[in-house]
PDB file of N, CA and C in Angstrom:
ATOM      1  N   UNK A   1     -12.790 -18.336   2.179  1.00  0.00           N
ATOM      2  CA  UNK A   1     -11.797 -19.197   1.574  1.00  0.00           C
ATOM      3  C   UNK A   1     -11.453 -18.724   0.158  1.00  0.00           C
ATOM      4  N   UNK A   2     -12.572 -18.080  -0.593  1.00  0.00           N
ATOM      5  CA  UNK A   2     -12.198 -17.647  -2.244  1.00  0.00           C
ATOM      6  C   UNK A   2     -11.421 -16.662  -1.950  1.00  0.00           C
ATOM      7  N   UNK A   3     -11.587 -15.883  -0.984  1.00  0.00           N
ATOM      8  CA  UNK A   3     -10.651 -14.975  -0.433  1.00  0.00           C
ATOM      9  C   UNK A   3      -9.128 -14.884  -0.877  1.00  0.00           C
ATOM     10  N   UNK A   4      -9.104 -15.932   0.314  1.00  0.00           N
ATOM     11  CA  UNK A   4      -7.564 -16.396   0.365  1.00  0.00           C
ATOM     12  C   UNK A   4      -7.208 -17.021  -1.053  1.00  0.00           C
ATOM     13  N   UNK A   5      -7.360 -17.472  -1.739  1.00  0.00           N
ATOM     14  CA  UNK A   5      -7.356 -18.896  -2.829  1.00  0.00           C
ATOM     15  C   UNK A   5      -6.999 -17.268  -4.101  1.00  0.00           C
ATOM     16  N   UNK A   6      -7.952 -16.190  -3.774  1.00  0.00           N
ATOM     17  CA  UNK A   6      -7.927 -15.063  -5.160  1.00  0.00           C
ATOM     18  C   UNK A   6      -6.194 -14.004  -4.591  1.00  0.00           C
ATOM     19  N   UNK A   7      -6.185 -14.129  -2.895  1.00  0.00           N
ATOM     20  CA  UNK A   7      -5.053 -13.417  -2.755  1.00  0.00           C
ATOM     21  C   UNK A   7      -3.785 -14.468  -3.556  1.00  0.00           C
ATOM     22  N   UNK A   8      -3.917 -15.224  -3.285  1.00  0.00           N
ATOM     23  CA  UNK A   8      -2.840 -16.106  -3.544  1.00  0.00           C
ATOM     24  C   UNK A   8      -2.236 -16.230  -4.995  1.00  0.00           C
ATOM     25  N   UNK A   9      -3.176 -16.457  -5.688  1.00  0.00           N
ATOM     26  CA  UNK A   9      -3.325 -16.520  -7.320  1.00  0.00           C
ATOM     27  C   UNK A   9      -2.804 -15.158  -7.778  1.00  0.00           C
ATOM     28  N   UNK A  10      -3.505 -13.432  -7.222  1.00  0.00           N
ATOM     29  CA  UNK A  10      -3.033 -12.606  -8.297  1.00  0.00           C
ATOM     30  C   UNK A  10      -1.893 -12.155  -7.378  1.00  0.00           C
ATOM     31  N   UNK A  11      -1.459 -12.719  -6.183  1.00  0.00           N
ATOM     32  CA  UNK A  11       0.171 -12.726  -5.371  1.00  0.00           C
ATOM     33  C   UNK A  11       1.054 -13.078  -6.354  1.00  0.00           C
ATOM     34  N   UNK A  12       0.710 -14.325  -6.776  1.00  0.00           N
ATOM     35  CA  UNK A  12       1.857 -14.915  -7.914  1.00  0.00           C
ATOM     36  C   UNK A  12       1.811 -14.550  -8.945  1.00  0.00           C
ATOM     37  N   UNK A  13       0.245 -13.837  -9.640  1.00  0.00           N
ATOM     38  CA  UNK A  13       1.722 -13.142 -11.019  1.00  0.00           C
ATOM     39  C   UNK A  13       1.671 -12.353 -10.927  1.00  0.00           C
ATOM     40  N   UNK A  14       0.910 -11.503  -9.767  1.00  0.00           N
ATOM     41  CA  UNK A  14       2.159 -10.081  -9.722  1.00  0.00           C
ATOM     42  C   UNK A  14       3.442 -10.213  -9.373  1.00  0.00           C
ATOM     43  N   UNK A  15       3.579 -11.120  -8.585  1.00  0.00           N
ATOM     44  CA  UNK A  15       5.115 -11.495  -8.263  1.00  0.00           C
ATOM     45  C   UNK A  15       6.037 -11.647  -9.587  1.00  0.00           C
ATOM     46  N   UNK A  16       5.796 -12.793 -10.471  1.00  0.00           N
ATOM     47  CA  UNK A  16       6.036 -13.109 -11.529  1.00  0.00           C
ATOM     48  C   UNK A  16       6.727 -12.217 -12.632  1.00  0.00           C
ATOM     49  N   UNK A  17       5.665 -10.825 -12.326  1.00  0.00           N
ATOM     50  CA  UNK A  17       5.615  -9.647 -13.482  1.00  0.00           C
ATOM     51  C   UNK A  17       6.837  -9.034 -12.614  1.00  0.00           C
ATOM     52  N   UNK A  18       6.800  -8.623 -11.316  1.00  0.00           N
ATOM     53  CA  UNK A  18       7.501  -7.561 -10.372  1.00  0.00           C
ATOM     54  C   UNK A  18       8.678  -8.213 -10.684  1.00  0.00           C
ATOM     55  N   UNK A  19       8.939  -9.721 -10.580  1.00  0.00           N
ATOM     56  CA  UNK A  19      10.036 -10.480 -10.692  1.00  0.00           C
ATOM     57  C   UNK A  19      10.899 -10.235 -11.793  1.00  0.00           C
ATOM     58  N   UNK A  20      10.279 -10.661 -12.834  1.00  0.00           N
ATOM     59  CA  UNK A  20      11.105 -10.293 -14.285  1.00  0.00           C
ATOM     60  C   UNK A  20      11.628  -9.155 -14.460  1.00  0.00           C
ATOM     61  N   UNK A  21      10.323  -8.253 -14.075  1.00  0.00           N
ATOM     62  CA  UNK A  21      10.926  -6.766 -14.778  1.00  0.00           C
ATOM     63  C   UNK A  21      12.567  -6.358 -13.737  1.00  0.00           C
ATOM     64  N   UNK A  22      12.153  -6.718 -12.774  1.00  0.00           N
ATOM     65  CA  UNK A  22      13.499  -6.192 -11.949  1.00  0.00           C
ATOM     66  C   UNK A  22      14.965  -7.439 -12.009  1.00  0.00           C
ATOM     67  N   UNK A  23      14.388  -8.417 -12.513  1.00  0.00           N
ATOM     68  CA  UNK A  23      15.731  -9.094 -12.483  1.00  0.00           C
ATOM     69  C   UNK A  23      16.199  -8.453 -13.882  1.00  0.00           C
ATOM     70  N   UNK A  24      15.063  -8.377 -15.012  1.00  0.00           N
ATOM     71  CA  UNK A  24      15.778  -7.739 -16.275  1.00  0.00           C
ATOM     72  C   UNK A  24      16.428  -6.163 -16.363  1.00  0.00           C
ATOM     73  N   UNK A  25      15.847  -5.574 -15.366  1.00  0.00           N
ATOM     74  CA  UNK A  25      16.684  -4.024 -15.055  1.00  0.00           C
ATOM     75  C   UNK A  25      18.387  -4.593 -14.225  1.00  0.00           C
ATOM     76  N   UNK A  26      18.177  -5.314 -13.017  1.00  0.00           N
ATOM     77  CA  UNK A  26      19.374  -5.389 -12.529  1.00  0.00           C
ATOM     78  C   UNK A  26      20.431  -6.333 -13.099  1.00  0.00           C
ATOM     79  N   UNK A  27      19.991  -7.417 -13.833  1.00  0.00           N
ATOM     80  CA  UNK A  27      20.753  -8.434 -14.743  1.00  0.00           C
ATOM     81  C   UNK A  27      21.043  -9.406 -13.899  1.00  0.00           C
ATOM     82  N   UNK A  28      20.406  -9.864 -13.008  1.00  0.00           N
ATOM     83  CA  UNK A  28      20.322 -11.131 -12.285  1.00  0.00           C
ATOM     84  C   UNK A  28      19.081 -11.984 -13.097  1.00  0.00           C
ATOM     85  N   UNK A  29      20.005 -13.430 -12.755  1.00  0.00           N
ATOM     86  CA  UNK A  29      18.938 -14.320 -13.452  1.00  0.00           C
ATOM     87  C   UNK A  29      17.295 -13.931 -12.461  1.00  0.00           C
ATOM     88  N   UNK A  30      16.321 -14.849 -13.451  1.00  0.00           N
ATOM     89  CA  UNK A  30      15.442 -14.716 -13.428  1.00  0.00           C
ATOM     90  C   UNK A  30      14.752 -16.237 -12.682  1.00  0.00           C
ATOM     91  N   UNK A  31      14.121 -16.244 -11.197  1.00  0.00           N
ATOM     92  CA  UNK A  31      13.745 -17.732 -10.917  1.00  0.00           C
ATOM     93  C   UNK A  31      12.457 -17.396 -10.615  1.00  0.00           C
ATOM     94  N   UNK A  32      11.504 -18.190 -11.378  1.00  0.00           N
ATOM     95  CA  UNK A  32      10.196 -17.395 -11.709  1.00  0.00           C
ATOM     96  C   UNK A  32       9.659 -18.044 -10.079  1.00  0.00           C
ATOM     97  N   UNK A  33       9.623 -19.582  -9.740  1.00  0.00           N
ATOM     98  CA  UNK A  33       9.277 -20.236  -8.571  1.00  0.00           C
ATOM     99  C   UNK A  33       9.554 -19.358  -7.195  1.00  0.00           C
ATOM    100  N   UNK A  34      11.095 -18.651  -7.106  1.00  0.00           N
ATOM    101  CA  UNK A  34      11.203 -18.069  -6.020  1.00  0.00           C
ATOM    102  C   UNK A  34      10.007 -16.502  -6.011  1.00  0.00           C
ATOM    103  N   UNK A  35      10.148 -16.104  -7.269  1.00  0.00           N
ATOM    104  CA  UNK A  35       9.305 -14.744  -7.116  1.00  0.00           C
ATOM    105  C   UNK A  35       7.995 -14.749  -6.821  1.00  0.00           C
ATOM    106  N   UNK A  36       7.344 -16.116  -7.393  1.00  0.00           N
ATOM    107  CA  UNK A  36       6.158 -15.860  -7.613  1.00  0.00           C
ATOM    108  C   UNK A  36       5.802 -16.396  -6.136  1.00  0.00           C
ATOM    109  N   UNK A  37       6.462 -17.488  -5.521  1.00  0.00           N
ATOM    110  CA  UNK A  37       5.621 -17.446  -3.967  1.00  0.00           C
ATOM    111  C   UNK A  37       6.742 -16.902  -2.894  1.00  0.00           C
ATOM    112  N   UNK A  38       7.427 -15.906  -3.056  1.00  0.00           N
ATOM    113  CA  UNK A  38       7.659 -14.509  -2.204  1.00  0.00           C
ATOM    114  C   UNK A  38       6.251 -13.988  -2.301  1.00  0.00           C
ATOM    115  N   UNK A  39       5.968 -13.153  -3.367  1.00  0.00           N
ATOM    116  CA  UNK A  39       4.767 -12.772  -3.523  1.00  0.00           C
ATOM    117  C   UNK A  39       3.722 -13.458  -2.704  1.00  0.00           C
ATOM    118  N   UNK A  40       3.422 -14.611  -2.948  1.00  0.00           N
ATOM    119  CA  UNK A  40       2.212 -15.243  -2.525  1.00  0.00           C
ATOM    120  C   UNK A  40       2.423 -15.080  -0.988  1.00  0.00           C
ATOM    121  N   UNK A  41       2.964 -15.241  -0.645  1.00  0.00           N
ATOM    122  CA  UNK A  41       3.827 -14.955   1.002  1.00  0.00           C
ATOM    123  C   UNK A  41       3.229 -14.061   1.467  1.00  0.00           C
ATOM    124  N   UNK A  42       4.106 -13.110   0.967  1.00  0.00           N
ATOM    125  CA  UNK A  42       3.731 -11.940   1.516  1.00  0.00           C
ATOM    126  C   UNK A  42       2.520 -10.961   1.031  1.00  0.00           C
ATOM    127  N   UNK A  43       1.703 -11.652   0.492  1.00  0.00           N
ATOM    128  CA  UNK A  43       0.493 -11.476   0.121  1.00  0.00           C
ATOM    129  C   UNK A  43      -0.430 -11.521   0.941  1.00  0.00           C
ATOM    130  N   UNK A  44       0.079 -13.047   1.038  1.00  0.00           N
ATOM    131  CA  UNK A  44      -1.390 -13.761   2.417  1.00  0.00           C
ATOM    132  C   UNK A  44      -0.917 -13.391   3.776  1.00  0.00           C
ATOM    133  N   UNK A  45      -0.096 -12.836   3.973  1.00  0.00           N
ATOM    134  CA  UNK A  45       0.385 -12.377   5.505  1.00  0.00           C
ATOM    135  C   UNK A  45       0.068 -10.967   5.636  1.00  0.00           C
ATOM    136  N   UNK A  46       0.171  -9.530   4.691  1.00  0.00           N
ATOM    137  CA  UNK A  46       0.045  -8.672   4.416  1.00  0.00           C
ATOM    138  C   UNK A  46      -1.788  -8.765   4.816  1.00  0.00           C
ATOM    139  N   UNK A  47      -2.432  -8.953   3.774  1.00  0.00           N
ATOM    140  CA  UNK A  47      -3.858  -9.347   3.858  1.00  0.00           C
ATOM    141  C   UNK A  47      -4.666  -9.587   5.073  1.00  0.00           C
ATOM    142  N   UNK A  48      -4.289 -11.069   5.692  1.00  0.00           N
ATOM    143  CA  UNK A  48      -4.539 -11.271   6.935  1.00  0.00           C
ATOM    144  C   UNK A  48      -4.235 -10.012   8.416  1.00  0.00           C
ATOM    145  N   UNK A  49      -2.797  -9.879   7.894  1.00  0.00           N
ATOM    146  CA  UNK A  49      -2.613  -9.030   9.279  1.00  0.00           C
ATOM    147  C   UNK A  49      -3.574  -7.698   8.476  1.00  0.00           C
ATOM    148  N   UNK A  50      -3.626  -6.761   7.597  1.00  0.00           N
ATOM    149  CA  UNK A  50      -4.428  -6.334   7.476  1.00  0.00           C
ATOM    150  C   UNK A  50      -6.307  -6.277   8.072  1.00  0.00           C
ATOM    151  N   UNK A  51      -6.423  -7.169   7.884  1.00  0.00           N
ATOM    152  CA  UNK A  51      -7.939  -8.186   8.426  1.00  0.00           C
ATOM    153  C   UNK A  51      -8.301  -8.014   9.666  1.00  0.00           C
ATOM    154  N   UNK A  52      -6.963  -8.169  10.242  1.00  0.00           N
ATOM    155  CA  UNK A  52      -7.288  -8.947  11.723  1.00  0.00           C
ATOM    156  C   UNK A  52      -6.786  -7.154  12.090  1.00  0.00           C
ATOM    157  N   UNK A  53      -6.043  -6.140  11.810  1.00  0.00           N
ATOM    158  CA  UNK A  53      -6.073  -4.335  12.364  1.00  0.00           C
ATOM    159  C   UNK A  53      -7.798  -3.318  11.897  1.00  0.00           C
ATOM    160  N   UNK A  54      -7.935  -4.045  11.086  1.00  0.00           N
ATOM    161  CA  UNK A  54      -9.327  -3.114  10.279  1.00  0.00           C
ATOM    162  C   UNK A  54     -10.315  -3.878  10.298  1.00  0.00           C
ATOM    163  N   UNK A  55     -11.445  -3.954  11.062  1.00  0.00           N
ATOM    164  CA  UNK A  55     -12.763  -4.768  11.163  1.00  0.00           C
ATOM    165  C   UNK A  55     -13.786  -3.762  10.928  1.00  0.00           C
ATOM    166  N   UNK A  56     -14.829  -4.295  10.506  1.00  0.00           N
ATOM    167  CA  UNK A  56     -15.856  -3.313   9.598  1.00  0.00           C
ATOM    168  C   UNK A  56     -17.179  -3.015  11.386  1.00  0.00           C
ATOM    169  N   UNK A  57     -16.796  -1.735  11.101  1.00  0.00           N
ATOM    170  CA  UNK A  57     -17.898  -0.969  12.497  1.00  0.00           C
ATOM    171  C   UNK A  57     -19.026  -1.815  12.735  1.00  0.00           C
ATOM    172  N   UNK A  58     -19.406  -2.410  11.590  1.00  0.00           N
ATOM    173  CA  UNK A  58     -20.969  -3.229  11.922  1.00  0.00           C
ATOM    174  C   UNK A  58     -21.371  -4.433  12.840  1.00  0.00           C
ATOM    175  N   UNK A  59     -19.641  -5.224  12.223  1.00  0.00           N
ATOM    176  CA  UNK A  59     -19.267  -6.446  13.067  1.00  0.00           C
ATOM    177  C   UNK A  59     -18.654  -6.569  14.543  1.00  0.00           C
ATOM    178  N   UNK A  60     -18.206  -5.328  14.557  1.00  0.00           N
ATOM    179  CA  UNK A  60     -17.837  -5.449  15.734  1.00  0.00           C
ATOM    180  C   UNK A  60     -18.624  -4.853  16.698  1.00  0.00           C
ATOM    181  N   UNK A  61     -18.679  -5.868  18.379  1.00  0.00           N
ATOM    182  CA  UNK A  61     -19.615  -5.430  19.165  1.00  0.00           C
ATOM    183  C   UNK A  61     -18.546  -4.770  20.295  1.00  0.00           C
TER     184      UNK A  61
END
């Protein structure tokens, strides 16, 4: 569960950071709420499906 709870947290401000810098290169406003849980999104989906393709040799029988 800290797992998920730590993907989630540094999802959003990397999002946050990824967010700004590119709305301030392209000159679109800046909506910190939409960036930061895109990120978180596709954080915890990235992660998981990750998880569930790569299982550690030991655990699996």
């Amino acid at each position: 569960m800290s797992k998920q709870l730590t993907i989630l947290f540094w999802g959003f401000v990397y999002g946050e950071v990824i967010g700004y810098i590119s709305s301030a290169l392209s000159g679109v406003s800046f909506s910190a709420l939409t960036s930061g849980l895109t990120a978180m999104i596709v954080g915890f989906v990235a992660i998981n499906a990750l998880d569930f393709f790569v299982k550690d040799p030991k655990t699996t029988k």
